[in-house]
PDB file of N, CA and C in Angstrom:
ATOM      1  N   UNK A   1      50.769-141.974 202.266  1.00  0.00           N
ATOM      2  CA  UNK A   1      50.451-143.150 203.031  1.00  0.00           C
ATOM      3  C   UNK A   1      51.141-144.356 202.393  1.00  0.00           C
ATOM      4  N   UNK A   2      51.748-144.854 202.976  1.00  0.00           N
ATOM      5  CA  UNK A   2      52.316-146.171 202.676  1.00  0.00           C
ATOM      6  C   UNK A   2      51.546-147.440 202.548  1.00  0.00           C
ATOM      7  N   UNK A   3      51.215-147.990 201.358  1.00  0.00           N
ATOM      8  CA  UNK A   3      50.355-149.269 201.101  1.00  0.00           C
ATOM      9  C   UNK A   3      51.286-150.408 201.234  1.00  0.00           C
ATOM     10  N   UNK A   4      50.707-151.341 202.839  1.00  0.00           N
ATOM     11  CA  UNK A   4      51.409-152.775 202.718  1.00  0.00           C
ATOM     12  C   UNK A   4      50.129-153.652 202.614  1.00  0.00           C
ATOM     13  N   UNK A   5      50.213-154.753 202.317  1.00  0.00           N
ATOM     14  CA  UNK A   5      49.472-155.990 201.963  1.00  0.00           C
ATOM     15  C   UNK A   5      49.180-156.739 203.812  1.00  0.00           C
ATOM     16  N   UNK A   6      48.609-157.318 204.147  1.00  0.00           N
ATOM     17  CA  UNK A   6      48.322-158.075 205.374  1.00  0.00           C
ATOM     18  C   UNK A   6      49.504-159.080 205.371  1.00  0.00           C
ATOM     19  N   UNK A   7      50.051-159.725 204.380  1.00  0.00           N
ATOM     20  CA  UNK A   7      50.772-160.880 204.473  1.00  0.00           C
ATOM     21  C   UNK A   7      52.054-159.984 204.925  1.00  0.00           C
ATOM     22  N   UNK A   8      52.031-159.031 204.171  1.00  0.00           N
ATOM     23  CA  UNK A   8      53.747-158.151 204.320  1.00  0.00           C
ATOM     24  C   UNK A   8      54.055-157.942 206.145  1.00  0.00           C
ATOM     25  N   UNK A   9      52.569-157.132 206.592  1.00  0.00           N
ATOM     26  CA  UNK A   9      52.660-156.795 207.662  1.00  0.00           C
ATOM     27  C   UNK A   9      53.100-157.828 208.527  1.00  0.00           C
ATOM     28  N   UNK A  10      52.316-158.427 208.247  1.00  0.00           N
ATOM     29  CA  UNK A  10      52.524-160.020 209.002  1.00  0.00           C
ATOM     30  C   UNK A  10      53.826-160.741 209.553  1.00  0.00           C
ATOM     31  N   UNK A  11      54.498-160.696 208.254  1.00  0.00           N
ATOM     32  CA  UNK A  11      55.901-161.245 207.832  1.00  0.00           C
ATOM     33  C   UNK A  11      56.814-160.109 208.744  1.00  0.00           C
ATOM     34  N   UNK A  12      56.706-159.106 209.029  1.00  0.00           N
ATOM     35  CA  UNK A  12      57.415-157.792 209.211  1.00  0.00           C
ATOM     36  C   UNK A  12      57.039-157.832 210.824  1.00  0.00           C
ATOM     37  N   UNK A  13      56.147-158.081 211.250  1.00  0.00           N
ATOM     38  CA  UNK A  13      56.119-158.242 212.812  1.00  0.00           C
ATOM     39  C   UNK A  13      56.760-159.269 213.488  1.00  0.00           C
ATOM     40  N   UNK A  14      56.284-160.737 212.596  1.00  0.00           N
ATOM     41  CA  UNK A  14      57.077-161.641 213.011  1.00  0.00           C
ATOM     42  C   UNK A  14      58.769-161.772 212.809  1.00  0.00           C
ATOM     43  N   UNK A  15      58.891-160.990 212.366  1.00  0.00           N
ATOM     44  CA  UNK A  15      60.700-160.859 212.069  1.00  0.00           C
ATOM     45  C   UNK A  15      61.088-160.125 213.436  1.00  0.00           C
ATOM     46  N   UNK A  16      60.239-159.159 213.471  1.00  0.00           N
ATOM     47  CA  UNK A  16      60.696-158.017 214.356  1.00  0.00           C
ATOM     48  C   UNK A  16      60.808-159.161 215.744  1.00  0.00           C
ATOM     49  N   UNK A  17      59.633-159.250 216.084  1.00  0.00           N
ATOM     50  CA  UNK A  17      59.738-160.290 217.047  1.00  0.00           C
ATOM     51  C   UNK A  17      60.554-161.238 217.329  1.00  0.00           C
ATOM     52  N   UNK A  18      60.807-162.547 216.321  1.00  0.00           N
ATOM     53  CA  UNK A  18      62.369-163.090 216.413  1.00  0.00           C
ATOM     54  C   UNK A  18      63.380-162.226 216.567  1.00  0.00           C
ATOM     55  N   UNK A  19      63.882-161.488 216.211  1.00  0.00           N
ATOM     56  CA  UNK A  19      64.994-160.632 216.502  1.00  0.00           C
ATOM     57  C   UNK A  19      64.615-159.855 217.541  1.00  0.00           C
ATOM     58  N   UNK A  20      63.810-159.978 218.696  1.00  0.00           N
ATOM     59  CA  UNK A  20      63.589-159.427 219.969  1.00  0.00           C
ATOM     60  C   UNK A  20      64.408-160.655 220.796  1.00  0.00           C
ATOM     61  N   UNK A  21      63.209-162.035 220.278  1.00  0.00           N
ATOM     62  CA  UNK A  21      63.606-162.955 220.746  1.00  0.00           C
ATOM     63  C   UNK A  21      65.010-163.255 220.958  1.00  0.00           C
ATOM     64  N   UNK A  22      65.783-163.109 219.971  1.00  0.00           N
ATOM     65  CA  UNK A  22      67.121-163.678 219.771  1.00  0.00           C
ATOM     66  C   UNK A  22      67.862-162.286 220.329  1.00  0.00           C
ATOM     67  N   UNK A  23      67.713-161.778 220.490  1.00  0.00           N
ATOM     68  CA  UNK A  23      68.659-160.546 221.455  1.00  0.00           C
ATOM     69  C   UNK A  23      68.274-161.095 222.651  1.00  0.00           C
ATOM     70  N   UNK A  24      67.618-160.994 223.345  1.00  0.00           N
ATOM     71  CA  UNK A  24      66.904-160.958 224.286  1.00  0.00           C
ATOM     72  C   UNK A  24      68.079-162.689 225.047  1.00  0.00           C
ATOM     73  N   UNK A  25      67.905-163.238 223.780  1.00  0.00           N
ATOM     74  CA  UNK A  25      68.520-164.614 224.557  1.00  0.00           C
ATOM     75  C   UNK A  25      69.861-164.327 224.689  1.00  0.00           C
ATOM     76  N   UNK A  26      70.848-164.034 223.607  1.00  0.00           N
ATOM     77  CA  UNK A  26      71.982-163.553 223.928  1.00  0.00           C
ATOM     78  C   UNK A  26      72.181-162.950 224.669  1.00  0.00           C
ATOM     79  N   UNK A  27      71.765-161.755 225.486  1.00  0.00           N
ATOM     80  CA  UNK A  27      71.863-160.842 226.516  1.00  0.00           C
ATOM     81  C   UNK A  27      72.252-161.526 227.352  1.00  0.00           C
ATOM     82  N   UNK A  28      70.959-162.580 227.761  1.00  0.00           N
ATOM     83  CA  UNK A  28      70.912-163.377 229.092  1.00  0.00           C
ATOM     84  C   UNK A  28      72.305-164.280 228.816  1.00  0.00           C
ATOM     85  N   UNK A  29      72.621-164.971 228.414  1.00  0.00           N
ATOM     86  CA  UNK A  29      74.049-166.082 227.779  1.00  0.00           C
ATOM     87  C   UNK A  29      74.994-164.726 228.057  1.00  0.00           C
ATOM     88  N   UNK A  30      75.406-163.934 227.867  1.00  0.00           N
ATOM     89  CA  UNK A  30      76.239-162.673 228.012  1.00  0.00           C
ATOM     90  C   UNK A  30      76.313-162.347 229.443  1.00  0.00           C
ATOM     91  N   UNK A  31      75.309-162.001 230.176  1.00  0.00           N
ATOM     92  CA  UNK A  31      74.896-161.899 231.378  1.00  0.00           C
ATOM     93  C   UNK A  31      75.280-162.921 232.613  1.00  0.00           C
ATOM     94  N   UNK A  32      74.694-164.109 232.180  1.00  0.00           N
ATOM     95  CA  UNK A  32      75.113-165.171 232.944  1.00  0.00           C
ATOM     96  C   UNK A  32      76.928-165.906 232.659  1.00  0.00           C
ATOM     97  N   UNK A  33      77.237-165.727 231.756  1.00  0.00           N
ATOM     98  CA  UNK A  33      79.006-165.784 231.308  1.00  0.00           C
ATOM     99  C   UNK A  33      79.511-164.596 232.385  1.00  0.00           C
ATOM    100  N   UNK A  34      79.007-163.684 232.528  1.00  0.00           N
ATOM    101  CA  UNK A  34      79.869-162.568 233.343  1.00  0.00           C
ATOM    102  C   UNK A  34      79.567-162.881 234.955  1.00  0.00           C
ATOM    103  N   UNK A  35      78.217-163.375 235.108  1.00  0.00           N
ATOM    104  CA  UNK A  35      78.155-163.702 236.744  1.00  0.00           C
ATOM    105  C   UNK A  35      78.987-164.843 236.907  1.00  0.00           C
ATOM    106  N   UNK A  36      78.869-166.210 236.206  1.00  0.00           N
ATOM    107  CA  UNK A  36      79.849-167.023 236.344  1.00  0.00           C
ATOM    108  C   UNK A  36      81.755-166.952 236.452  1.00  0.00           C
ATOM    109  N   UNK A  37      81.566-166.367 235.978  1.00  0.00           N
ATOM    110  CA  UNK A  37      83.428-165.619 236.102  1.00  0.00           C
ATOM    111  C   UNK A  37      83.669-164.864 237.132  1.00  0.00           C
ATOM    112  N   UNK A  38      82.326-164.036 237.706  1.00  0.00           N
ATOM    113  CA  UNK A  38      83.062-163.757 238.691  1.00  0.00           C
ATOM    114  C   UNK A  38      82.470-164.654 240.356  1.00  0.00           C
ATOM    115  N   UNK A  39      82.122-165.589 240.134  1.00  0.00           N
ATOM    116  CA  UNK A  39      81.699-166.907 240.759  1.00  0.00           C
ATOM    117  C   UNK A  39      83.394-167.128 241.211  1.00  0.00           C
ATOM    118  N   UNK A  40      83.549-167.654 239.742  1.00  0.00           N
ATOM    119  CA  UNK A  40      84.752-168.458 240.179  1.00  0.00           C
ATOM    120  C   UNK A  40      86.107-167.440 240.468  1.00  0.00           C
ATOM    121  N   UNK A  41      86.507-166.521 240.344  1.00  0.00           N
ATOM    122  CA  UNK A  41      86.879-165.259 241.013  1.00  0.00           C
ATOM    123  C   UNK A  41      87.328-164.984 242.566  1.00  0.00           C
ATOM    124  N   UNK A  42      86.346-165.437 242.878  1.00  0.00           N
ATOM    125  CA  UNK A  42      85.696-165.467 244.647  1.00  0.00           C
ATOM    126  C   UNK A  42      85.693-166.013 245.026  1.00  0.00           C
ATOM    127  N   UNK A  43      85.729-168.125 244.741  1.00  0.00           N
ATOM    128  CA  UNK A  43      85.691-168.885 245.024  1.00  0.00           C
ATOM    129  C   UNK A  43      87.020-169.799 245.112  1.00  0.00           C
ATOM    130  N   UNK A  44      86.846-170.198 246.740  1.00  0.00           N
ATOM    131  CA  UNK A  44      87.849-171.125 246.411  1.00  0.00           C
ATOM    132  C   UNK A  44      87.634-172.467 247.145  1.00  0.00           C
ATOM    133  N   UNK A  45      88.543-173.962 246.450  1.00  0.00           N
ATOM    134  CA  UNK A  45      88.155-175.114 246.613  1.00  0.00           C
ATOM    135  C   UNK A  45      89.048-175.655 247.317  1.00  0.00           C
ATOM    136  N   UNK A  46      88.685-176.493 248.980  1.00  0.00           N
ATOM    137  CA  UNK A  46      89.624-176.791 249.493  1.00  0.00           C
ATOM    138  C   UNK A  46      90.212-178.193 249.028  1.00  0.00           C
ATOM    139  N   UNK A  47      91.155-178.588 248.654  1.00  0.00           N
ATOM    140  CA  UNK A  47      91.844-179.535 248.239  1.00  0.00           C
ATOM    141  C   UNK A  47      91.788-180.885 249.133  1.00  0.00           C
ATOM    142  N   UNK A  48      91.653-180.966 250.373  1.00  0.00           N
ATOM    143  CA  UNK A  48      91.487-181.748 251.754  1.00  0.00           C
ATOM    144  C   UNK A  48      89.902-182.350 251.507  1.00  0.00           C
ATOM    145  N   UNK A  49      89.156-181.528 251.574  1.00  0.00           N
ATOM    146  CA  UNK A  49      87.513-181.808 251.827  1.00  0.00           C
ATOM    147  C   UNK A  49      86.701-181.770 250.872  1.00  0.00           C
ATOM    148  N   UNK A  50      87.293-180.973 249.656  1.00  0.00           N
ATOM    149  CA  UNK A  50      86.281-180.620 248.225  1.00  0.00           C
ATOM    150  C   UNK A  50      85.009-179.663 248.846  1.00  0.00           C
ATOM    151  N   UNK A  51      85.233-178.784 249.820  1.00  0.00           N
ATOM    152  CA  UNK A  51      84.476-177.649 250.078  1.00  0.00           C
ATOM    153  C   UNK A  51      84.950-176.504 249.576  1.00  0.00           C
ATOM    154  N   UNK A  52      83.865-176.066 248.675  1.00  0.00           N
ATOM    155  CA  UNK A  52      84.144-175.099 247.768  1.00  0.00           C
ATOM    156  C   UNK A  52      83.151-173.727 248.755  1.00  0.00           C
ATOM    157  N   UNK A  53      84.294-172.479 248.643  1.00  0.00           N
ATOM    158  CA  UNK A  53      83.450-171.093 249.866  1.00  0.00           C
ATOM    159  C   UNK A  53      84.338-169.642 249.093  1.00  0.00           C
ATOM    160  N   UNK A  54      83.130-168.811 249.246  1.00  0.00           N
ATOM    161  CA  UNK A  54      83.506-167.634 248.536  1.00  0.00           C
ATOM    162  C   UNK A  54      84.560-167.332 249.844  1.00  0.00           C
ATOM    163  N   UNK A  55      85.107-166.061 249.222  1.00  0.00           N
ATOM    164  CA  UNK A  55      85.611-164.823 250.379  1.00  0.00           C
ATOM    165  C   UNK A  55      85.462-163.521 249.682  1.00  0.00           C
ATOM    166  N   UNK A  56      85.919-162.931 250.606  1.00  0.00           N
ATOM    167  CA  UNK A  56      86.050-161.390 249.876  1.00  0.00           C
ATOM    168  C   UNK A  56      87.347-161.425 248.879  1.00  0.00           C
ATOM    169  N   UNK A  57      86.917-159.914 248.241  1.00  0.00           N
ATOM    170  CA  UNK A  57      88.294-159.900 247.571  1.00  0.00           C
ATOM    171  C   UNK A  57      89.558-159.604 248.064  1.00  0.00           C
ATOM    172  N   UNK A  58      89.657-158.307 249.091  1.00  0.00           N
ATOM    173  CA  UNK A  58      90.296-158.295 249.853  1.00  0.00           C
ATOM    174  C   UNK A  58      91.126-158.835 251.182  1.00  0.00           C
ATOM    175  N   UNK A  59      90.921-160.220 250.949  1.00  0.00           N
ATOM    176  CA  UNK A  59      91.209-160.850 251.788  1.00  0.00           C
ATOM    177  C   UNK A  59      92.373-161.342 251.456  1.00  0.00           C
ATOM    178  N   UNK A  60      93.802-162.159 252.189  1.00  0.00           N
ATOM    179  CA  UNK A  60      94.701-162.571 251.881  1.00  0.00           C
ATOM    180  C   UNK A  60      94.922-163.823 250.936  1.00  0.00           C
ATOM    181  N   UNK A  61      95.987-164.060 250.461  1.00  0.00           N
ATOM    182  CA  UNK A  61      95.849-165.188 249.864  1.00  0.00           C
ATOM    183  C   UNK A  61      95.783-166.592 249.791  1.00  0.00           C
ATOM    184  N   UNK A  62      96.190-166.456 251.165  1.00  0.00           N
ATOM    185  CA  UNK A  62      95.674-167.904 251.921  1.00  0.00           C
ATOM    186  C   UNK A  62      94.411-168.146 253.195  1.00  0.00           C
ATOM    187  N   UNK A  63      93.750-168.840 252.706  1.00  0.00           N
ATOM    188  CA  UNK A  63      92.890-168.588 253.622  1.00  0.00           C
ATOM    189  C   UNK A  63      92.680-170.205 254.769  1.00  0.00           C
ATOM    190  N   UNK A  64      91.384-170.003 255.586  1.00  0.00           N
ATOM    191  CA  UNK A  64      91.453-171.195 256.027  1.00  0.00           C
ATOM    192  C   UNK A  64      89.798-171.517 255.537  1.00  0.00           C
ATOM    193  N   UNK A  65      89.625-173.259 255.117  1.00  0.00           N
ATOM    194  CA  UNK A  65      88.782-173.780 254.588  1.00  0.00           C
ATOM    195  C   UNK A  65      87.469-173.708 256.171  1.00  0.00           C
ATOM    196  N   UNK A  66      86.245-173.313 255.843  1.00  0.00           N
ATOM    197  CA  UNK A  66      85.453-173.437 256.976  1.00  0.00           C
ATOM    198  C   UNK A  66      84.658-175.059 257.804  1.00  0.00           C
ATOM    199  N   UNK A  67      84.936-175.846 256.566  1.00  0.00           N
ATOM    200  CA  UNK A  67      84.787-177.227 256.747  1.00  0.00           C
ATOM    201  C   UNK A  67      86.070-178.063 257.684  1.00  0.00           C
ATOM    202  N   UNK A  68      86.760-178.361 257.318  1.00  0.00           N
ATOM    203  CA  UNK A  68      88.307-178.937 257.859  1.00  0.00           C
ATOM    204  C   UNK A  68      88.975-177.887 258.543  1.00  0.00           C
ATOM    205  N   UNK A  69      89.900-176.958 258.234  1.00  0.00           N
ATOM    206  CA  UNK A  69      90.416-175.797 258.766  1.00  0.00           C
ATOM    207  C   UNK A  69      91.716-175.839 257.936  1.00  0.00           C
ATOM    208  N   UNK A  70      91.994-176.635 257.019  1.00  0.00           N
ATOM    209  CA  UNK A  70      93.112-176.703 256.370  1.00  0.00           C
ATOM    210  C   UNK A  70      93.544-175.497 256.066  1.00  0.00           C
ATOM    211  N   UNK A  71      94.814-175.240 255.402  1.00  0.00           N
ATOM    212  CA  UNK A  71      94.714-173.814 254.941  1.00  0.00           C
ATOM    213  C   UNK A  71      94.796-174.213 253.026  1.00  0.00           C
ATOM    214  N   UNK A  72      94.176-172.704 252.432  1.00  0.00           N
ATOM    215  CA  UNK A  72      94.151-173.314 251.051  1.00  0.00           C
ATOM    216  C   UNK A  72      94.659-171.880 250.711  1.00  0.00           C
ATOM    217  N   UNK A  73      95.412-171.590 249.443  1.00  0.00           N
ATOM    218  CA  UNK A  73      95.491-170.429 248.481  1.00  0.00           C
ATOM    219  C   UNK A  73      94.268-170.535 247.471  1.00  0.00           C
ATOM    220  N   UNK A  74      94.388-168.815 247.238  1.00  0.00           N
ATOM    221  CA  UNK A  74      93.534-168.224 246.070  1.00  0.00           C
ATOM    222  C   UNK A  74      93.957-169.132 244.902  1.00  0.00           C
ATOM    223  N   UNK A  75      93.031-169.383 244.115  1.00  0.00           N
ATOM    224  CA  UNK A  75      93.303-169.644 242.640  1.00  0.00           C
ATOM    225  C   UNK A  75      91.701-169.696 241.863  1.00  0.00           C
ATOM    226  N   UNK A  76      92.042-169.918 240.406  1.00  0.00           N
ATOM    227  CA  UNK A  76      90.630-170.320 240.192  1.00  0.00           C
ATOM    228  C   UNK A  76      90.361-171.710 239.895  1.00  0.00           C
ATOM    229  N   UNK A  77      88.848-171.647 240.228  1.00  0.00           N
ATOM    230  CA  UNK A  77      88.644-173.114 240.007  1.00  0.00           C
ATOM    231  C   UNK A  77      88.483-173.424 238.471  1.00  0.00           C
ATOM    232  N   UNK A  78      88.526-174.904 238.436  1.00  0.00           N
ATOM    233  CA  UNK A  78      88.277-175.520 237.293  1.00  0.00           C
ATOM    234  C   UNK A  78      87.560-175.055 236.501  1.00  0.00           C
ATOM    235  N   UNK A  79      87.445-175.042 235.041  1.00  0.00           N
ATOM    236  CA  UNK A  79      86.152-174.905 234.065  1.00  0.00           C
ATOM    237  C   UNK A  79      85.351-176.376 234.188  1.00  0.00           C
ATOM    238  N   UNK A  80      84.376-175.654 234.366  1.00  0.00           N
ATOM    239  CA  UNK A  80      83.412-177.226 234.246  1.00  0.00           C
ATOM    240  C   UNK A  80      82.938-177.702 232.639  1.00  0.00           C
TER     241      UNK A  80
END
C-alpha cells in the first residue's frame, strides 16, 4: 500500500487538474485556428461593396458578388 499524506494528495489532484485545464484550452485555440483558416478559404470579399460571401470550393474562380453583381476573383482575405 502506498502511504501519501492529505497535503500530497491534495497537491497531486490539483496539478492533475490544471493540466486538464490547460490542455483542454489549447485544444480549443488549435481547434478554432483550423475553423478560421478554413473561413477564410471559402470566403471571398467584394472589392465594390465590402460584402464578404462564402462559395463552394468547386466553384470557378471568378465569381459574382450577391450584393452589387460585380464580378470578384478567389483570393484570401486579409489577416485581421
Amino acid at each position: 500500500m502506498i502511504k501519501i499524506q492529505l497535503s500530497e494528495l491534495i497537491v497531486v489532484v490539483m496539478m492533475i487538474g490544471v493540466c486538464l485545464v490547460c490542455a483542454l484550452w489549447i485544444w480549443t485555440l488549435w481547434r478554432e485556428r483550423r475553423r478560421e483558416v478554413y473561413r477564410r478559404r471559402i470566403a471571398i470579399q467584394c472589392r465594390i461593396c465590402n460584402c464578404t460571401y462564402a462559395i463552394a470550393k468547386k466553384t470557378p474562380a471568378v465569381t459574382q458578388c450577391p450584393a452589387c453583381g460585380t464580378q470578384n476573383q478567389r483570393g484570401a482575405l486579409d489577416p485581421i
